[in-house]
C-alpha atoms as a PDB file:
ATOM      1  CA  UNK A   1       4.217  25.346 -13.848  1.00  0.00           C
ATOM      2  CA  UNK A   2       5.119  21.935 -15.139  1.00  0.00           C
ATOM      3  CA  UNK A   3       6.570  21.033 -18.176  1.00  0.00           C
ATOM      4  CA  UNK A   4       5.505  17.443 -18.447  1.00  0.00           C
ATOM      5  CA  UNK A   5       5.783  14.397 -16.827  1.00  0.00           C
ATOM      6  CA  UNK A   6       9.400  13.018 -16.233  1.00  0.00           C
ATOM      7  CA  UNK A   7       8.667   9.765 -15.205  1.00  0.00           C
ATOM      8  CA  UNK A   8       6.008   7.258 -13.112  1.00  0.00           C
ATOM      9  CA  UNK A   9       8.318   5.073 -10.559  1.00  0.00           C
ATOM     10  CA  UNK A  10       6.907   1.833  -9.611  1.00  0.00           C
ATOM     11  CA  UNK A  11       8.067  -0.886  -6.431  1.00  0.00           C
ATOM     12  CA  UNK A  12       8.735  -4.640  -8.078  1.00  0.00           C
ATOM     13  CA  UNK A  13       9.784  -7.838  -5.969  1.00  0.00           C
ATOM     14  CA  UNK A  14      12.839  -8.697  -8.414  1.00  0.00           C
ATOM     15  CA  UNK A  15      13.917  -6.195 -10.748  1.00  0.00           C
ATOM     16  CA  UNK A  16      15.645  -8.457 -13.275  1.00  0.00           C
ATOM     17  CA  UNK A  17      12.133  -9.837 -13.787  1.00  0.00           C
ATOM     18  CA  UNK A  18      10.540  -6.621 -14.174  1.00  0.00           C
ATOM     19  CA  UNK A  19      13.650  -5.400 -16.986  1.00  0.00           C
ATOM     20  CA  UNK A  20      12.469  -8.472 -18.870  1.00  0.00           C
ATOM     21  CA  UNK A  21       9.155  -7.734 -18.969  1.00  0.00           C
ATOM     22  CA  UNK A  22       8.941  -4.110 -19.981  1.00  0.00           C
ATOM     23  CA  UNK A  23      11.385  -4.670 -22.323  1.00  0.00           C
ATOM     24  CA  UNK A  24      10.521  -8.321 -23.998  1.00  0.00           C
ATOM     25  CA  UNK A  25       7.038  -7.832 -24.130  1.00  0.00           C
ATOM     26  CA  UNK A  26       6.441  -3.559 -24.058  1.00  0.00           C
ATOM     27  CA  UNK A  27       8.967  -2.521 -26.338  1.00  0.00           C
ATOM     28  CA  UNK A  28      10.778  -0.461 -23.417  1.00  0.00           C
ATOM     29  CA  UNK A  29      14.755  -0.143 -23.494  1.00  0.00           C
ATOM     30  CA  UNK A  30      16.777   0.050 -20.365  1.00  0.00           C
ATOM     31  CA  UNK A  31      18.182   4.091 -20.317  1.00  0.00           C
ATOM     32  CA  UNK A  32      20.378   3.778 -17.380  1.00  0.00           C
ATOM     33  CA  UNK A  33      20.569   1.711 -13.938  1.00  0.00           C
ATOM     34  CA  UNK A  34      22.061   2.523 -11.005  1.00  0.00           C
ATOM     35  CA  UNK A  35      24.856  -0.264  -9.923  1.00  0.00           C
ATOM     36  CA  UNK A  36      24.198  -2.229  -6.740  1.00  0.00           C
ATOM     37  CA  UNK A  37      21.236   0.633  -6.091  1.00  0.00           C
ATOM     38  CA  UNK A  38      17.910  -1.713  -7.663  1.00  0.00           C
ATOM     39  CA  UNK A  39      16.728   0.796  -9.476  1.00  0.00           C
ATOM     40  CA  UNK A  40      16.358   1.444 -13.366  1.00  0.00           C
ATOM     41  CA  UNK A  41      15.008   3.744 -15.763  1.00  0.00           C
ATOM     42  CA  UNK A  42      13.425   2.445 -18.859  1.00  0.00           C
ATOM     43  CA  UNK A  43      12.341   4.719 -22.046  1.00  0.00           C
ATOM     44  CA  UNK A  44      10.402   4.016 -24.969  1.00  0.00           C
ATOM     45  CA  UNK A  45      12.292   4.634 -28.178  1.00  0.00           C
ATOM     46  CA  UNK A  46      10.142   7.127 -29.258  1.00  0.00           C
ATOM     47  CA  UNK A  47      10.137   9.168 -25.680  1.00  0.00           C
ATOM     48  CA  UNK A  48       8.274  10.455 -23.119  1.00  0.00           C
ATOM     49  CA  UNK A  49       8.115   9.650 -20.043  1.00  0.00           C
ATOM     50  CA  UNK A  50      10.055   7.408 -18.501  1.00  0.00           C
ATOM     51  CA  UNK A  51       9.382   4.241 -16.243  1.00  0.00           C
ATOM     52  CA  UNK A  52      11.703   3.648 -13.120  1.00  0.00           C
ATOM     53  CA  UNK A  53      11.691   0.283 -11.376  1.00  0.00           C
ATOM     54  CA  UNK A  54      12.788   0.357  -7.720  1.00  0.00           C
ATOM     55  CA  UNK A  55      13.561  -3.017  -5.930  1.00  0.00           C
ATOM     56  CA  UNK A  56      14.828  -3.788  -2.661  1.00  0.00           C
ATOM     57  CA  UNK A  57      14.694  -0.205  -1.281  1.00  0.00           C
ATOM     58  CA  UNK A  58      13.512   0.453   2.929  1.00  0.00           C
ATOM     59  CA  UNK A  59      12.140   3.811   2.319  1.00  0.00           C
ATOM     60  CA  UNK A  60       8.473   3.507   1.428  1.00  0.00           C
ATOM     61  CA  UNK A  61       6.543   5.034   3.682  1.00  0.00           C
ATOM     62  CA  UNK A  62       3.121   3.951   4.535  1.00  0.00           C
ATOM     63  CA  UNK A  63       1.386   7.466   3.570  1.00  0.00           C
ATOM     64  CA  UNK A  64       3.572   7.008  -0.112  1.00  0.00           C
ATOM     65  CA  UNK A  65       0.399   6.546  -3.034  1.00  0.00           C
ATOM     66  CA  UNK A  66       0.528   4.185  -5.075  1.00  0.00           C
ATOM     67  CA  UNK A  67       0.087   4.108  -8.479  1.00  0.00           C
ATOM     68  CA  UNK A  68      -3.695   3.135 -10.519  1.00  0.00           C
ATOM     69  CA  UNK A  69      -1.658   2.407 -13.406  1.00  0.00           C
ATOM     70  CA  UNK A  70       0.480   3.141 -16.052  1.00  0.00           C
ATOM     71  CA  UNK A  71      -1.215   3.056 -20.013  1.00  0.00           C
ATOM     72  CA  UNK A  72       0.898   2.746 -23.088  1.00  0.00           C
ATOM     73  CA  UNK A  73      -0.136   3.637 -26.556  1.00  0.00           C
ATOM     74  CA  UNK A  74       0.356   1.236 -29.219  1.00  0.00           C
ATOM     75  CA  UNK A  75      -0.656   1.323 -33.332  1.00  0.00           C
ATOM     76  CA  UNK A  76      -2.859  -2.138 -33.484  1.00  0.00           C
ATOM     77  CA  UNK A  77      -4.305  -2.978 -29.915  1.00  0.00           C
ATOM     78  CA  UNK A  78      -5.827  -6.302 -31.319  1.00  0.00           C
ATOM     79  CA  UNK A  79      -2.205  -7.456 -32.229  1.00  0.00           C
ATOM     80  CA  UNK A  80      -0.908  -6.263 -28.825  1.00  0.00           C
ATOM     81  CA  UNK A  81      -3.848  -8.316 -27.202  1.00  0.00           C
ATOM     82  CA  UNK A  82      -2.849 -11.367 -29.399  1.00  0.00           C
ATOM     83  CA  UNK A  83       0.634 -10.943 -28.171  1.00  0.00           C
ATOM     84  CA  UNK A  84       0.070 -10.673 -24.264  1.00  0.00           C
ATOM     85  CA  UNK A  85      -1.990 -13.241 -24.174  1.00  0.00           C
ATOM     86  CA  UNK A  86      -0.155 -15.066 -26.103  1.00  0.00           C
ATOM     87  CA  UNK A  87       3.190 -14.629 -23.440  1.00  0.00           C
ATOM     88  CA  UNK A  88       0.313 -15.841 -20.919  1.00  0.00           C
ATOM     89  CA  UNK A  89       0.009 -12.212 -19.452  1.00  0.00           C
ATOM     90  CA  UNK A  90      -2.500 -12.154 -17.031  1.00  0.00           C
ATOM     91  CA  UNK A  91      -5.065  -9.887 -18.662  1.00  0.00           C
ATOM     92  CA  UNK A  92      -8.042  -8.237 -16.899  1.00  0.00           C
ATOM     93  CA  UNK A  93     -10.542  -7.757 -19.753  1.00  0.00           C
ATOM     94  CA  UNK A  94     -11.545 -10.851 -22.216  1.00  0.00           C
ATOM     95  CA  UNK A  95     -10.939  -8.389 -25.416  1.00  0.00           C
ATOM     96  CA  UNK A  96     -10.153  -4.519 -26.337  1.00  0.00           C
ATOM     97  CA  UNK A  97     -13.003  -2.571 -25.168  1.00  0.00           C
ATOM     98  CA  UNK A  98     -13.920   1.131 -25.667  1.00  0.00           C
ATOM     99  CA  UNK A  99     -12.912   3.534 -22.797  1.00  0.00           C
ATOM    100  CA  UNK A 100     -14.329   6.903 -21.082  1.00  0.00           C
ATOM    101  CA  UNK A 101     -11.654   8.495 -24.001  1.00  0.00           C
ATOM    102  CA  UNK A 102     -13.156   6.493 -27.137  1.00  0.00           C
ATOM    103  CA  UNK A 103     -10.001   4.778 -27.792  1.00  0.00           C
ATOM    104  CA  UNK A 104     -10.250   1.260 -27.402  1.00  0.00           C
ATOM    105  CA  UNK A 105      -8.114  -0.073 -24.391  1.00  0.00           C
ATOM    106  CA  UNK A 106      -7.353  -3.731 -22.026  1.00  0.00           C
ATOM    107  CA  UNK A 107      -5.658  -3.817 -19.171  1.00  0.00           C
ATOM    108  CA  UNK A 108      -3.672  -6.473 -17.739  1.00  0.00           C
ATOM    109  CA  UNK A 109      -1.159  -7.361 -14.668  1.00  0.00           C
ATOM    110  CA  UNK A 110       3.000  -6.241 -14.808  1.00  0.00           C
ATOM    111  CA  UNK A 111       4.845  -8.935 -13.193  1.00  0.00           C
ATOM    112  CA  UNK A 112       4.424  -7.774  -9.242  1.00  0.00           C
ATOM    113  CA  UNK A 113       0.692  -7.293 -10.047  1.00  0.00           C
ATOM    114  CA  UNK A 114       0.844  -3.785 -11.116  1.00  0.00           C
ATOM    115  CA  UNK A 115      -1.770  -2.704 -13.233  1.00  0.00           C
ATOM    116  CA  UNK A 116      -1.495  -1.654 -16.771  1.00  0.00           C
ATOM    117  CA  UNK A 117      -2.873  -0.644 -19.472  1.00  0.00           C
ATOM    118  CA  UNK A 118      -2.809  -0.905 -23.481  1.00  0.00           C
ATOM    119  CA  UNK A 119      -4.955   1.989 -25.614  1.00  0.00           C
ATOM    120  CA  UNK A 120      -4.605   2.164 -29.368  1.00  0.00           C
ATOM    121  CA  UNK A 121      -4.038   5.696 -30.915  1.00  0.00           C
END
């Protein structure tokens, strides 16, 4: 069986953009990055899993999946809201709403379009 989940890779168009992003506005910290290879890992301080950002790479295949999207937990989802909307993020719900879970959650677009998503604890 598995022991958890290492980490959720995901394809961006310019992966200095991406670092920025995750980092600036997610609270994510580059863990290591593989010279001249386009690829790094991020971590959140606290853990986890992990979140690897692959640019420039030939090797997707057209039967590869692709990702719904990636959720990150945060202590005060109105402030979080304030804040991405704030940077201009393009965000896909008009405030915090309550999910299938009961926690209240908002998604919004990553930089290449990915979608994520913010639920409070």
């Amino acid at each position: 069986m598995t022991q958890g989940i290492h980490h959720v890779a995901v394809r961006v168009a310019d992966l200095e953009r991406s670092i920025s992003f995750y980092t600036e506005l997610l609270g994510l910290a580059v863990r290591t990055r593989g010279a001249g290879t386009g690829i790094a890992f991020l971590a959140h301080p606290s853990g986890g899993c992990e979140l690897e950002l692959i640019a420039g790479r030939q090797d997707h295949h057209a039967g590869d999946g692709l990702v719904h999207h990636i959720a990150f937990t945060v202590a005060d989802i109105d402030e979080a809201f304030a804040r991405l909307s704030a940077a201009g993020v393009a965000l896909l719900d008009d405030a915090p709403k309550a999910g299938s879970s009961g926690r209240r959650l908002f998604s919004f677009r990553g930089p290449d379009g990915e979608r994520l998503q913010i639920t409070g604890r």
